[in-house]
Protein backbone atom coordinates (compact mmCIF):
# COMPACT_ATOMS: atom_id res chain seq x y z
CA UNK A 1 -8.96 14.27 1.31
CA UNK A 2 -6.97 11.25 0.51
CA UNK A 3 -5.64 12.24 -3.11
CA UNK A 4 -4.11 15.16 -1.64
CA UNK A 5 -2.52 13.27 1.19
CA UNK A 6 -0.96 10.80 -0.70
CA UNK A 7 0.24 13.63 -3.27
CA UNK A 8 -1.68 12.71 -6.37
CA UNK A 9 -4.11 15.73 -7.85
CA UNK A 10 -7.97 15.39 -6.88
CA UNK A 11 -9.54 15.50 -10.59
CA UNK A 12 -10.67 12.36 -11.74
CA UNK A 13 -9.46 10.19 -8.99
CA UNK A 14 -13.45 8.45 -9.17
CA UNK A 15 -13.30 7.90 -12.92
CA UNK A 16 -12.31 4.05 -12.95
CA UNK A 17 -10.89 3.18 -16.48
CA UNK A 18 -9.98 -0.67 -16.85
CA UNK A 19 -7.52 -1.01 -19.55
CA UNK A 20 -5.82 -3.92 -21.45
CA UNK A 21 -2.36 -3.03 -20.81
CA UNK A 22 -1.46 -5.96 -18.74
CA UNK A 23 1.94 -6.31 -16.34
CA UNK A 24 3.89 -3.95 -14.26
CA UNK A 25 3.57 -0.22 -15.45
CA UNK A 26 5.00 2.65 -13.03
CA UNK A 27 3.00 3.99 -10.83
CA UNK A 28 5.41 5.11 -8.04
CA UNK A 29 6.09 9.35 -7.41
CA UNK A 30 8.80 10.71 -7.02
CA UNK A 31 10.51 10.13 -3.21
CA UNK A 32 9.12 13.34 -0.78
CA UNK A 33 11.27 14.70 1.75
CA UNK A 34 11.40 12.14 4.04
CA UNK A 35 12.47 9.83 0.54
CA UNK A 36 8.83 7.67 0.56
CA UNK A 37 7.51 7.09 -2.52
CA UNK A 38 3.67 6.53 -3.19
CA UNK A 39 2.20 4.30 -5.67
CA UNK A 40 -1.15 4.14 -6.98
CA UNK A 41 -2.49 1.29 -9.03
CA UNK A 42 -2.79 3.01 -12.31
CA UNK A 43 -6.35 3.51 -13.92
CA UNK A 44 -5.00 1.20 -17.05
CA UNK A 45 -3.54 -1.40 -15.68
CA UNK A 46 -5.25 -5.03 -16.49
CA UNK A 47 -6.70 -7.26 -14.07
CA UNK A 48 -10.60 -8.03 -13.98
CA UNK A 49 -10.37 -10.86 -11.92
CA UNK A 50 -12.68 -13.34 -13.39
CA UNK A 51 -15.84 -12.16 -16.19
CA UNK A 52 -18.54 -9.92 -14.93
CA UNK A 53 -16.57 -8.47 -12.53
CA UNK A 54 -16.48 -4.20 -12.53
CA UNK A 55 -13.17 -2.66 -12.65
CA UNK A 56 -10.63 -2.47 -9.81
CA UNK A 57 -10.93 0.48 -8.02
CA UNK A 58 -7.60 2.07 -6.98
CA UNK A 59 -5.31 1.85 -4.26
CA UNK A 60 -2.31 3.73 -2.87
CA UNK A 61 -0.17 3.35 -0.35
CA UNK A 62 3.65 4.74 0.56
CA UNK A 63 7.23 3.09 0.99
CA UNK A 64 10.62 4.56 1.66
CA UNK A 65 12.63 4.59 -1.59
CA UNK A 66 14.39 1.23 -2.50
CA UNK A 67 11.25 -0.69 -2.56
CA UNK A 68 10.68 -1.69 -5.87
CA UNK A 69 7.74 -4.01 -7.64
CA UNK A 70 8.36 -7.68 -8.45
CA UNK A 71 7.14 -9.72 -10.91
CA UNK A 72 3.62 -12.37 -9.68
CA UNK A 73 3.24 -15.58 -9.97
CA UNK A 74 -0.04 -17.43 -9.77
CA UNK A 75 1.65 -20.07 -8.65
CA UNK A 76 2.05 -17.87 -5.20
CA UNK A 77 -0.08 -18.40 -1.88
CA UNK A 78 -3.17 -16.17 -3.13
CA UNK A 79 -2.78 -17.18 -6.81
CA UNK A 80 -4.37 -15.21 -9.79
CA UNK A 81 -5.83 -12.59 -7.33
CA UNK A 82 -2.40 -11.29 -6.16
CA UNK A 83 -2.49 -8.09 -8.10
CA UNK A 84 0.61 -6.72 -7.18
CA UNK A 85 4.29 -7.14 -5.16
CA UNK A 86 6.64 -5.26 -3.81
CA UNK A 87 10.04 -5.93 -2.18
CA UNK A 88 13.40 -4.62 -0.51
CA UNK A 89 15.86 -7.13 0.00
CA UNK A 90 16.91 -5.80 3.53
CA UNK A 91 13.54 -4.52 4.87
CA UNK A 92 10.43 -6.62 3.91
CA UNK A 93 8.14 -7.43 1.23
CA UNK A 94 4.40 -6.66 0.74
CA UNK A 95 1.51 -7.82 -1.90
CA UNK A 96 -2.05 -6.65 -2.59
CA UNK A 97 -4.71 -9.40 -2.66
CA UNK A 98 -7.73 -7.99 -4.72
CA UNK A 99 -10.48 -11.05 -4.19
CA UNK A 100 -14.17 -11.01 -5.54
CA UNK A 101 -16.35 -10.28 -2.03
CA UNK A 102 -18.66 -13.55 -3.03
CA UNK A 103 -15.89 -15.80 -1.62
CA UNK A 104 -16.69 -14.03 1.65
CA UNK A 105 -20.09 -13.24 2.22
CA UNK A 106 -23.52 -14.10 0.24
CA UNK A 107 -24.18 -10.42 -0.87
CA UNK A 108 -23.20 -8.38 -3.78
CA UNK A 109 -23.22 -4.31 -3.56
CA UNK A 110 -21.68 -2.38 -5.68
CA UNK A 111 -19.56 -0.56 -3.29
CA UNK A 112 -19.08 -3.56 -0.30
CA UNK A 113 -18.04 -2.28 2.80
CA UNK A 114 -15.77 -4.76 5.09
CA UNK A 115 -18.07 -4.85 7.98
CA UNK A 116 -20.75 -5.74 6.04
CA UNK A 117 -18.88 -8.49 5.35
CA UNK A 118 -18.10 -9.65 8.97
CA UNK A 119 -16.33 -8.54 12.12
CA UNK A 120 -12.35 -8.22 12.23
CA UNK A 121 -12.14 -12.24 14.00
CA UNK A 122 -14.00 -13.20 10.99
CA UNK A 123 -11.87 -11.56 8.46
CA UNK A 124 -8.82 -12.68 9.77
CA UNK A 125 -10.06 -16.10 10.06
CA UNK A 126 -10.88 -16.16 6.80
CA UNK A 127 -8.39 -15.05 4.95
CA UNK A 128 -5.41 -14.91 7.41
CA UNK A 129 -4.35 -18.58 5.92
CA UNK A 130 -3.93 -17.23 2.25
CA UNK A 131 -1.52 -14.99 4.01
CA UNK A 132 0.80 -17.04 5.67
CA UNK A 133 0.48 -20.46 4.68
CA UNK A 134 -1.62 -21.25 7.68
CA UNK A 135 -4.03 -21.24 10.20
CA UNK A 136 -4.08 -17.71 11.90
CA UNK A 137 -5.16 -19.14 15.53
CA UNK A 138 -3.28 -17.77 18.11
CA UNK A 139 -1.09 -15.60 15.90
CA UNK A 140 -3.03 -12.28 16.01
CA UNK A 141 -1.27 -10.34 18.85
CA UNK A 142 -3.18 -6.69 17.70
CA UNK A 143 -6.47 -5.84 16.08
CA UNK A 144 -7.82 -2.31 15.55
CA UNK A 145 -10.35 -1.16 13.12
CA UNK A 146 -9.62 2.33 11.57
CA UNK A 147 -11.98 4.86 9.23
CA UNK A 148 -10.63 6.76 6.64
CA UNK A 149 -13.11 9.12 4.10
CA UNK A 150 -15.87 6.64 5.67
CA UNK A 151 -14.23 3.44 4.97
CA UNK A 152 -13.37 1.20 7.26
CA UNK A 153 -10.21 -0.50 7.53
CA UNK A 154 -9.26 -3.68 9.54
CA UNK A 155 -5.36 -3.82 10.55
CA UNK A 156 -4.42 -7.13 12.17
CA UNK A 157 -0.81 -7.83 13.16
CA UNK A 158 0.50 -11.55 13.54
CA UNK A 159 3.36 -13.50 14.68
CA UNK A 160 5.06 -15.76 13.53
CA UNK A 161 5.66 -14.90 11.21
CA UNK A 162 6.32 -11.37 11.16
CA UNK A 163 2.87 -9.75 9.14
CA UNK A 164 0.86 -6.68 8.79
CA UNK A 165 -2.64 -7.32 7.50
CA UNK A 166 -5.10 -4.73 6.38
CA UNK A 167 -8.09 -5.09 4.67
CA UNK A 168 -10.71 -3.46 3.36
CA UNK A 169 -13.92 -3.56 0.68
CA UNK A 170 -15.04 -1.75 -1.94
CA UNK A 171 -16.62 -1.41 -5.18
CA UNK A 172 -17.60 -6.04 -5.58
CA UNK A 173 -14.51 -6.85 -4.35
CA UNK A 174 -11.93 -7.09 -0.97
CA UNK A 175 -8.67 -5.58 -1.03
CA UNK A 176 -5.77 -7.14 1.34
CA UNK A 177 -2.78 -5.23 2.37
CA UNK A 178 0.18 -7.60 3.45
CA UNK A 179 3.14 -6.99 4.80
CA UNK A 180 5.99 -9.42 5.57
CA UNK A 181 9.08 -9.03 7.06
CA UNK A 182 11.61 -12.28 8.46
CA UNK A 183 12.93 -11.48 12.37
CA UNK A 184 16.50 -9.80 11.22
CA UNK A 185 14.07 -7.54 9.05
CA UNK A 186 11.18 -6.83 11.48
CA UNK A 187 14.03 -5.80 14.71
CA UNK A 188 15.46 -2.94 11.84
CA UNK A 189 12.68 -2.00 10.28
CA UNK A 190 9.57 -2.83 12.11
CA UNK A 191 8.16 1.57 12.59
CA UNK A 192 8.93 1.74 8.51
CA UNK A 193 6.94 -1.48 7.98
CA UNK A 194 4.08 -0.30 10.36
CA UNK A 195 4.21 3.13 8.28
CA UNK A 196 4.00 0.84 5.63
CA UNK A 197 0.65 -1.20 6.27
CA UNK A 198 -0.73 2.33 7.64
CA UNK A 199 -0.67 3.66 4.24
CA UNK A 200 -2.72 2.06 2.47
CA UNK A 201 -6.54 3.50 1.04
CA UNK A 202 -8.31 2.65 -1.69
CA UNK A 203 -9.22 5.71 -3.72
C-alpha cells in the first residue's frame, strides 16, 4: 500500500478536496531515520489548471532533509502548469509538471493511464523539451517502465544535462517528475537523486 510506505495514514487518501488556499503550504513529515522527508501535495492546496478541469489528485514523493520548496514562476520552462519546486543548493533541484492529458493524446478518461497515452519514446519526445530547454534526441541514455498499485510509471534518464524524468497519468491529467542536478552535483549526489525520482506515486 503506498500511503503506508510513504508514512502517511490510509483513511481518506482517495477523497480529493480542491481548495482555494493558493501558494506553498507544508506538506513535508517529519525526517525518518535515515533523515528523508516525504511530502504530499496537500488535499487544499489550489491549482485547477485551466476551467473544467477535476481536481489534482495527489502526489508524494521523498528527499533527504535540507531540501526545501521554492517559490514558481510562470515565467519558468513549463509555465502555469509547474505546480510545485523544490531545491538544495548543493545537491539538485526538482519540479512537478501537472499538464491536462488533451495536450497529449485525443482522449479524455477520467482516470488516464500513461500508456494509453503512448509508449515511453513518445512521452519523452513529447515532453522531454519542456524539461530541458530542448530537443531530447540523443540524450536519453536509460528508459524503464515501472508499476506501482497498477500504475504505470515511465522513468527516463538524460544527459546533458544531468535529469531524471518520470511520468505518469491519472485522474484527466499527466504528472511529470523532474529532477535536475549540474555535473559537480550529479558526481556527489547522483544514488540520493536517483532515490529521489524513484519516489515518486501519485496517491
Amino acid at each position: 500500500m503506498v500511503a503506508s510506505l510513504f508514512g502517511f495514514p490510509k483513511d481518506g487518501l482517495a477523497v480529493v478536496k480542491q481548495g482555494l488556499l493558493a501558494g506553498r503550504i507544508p506538506g513535508l513529515s517529519e525526517p525518518n531515520e535515515q533523515g528523508w522527508r516525504t511530502y504530499r501535495r496537500p488535499d487544499e492546496k489550489s491549482g485547477g489548471h485551466g476551467v473544467g478541469w477535476s481536481p489534482i489528485i495527489p502526489y508524494m514523493f521523498s528527499v533527504p532533509d535540507g531540501w526545501e520548496e521554492t517559490p514558481v514562476s510562470i515565467a519558468d520552462l513549463g509555465g502555469t502548469e509547474i505546480d510545485l519546486r523544490f531545491s538544495n543548493a548543493s545537491e539538485g533541484r526538482l519540479f512537478v509538471i501537472v499538464a491536462p492529458v488533451l495536450r497529449f493524446a485525443d482522449y479524455l478518461e477520467d482516470d488516464a493511464r500513461i500508456e494509453r497515452i503512448g509508449p515511453p519514446e513518445k512521452v519523452i519526445n513529447a515532453f522531454g523539451p519542456e524539461v530541458i530547454g530542448e530537443n531530447v534526441e540523443g540524450k536519453v541514455i536509460n528508459s524503464q517502465v515501472k508499476e506501482y498499485s497498477g500504475r504505470k510509471y515511465y522513468q527516463f534518464e538524460l544527459e546533458p544535462p544531468h535529469c531524471l524524468i518520470t511520468a505518469t497519468a491519472a485522474g484527466n491529467r499527466l504528472y511529470l517528475f523532474n529532477v535536475l542536478a549540474n555535473g559537480l552535483q550529479w558526481k556527489r549526489h547522483n544514488q540520493d537523486l536517483k532515490k529521489i525520482a524513484d519516489s515518486f506515486r501519485v496517491v
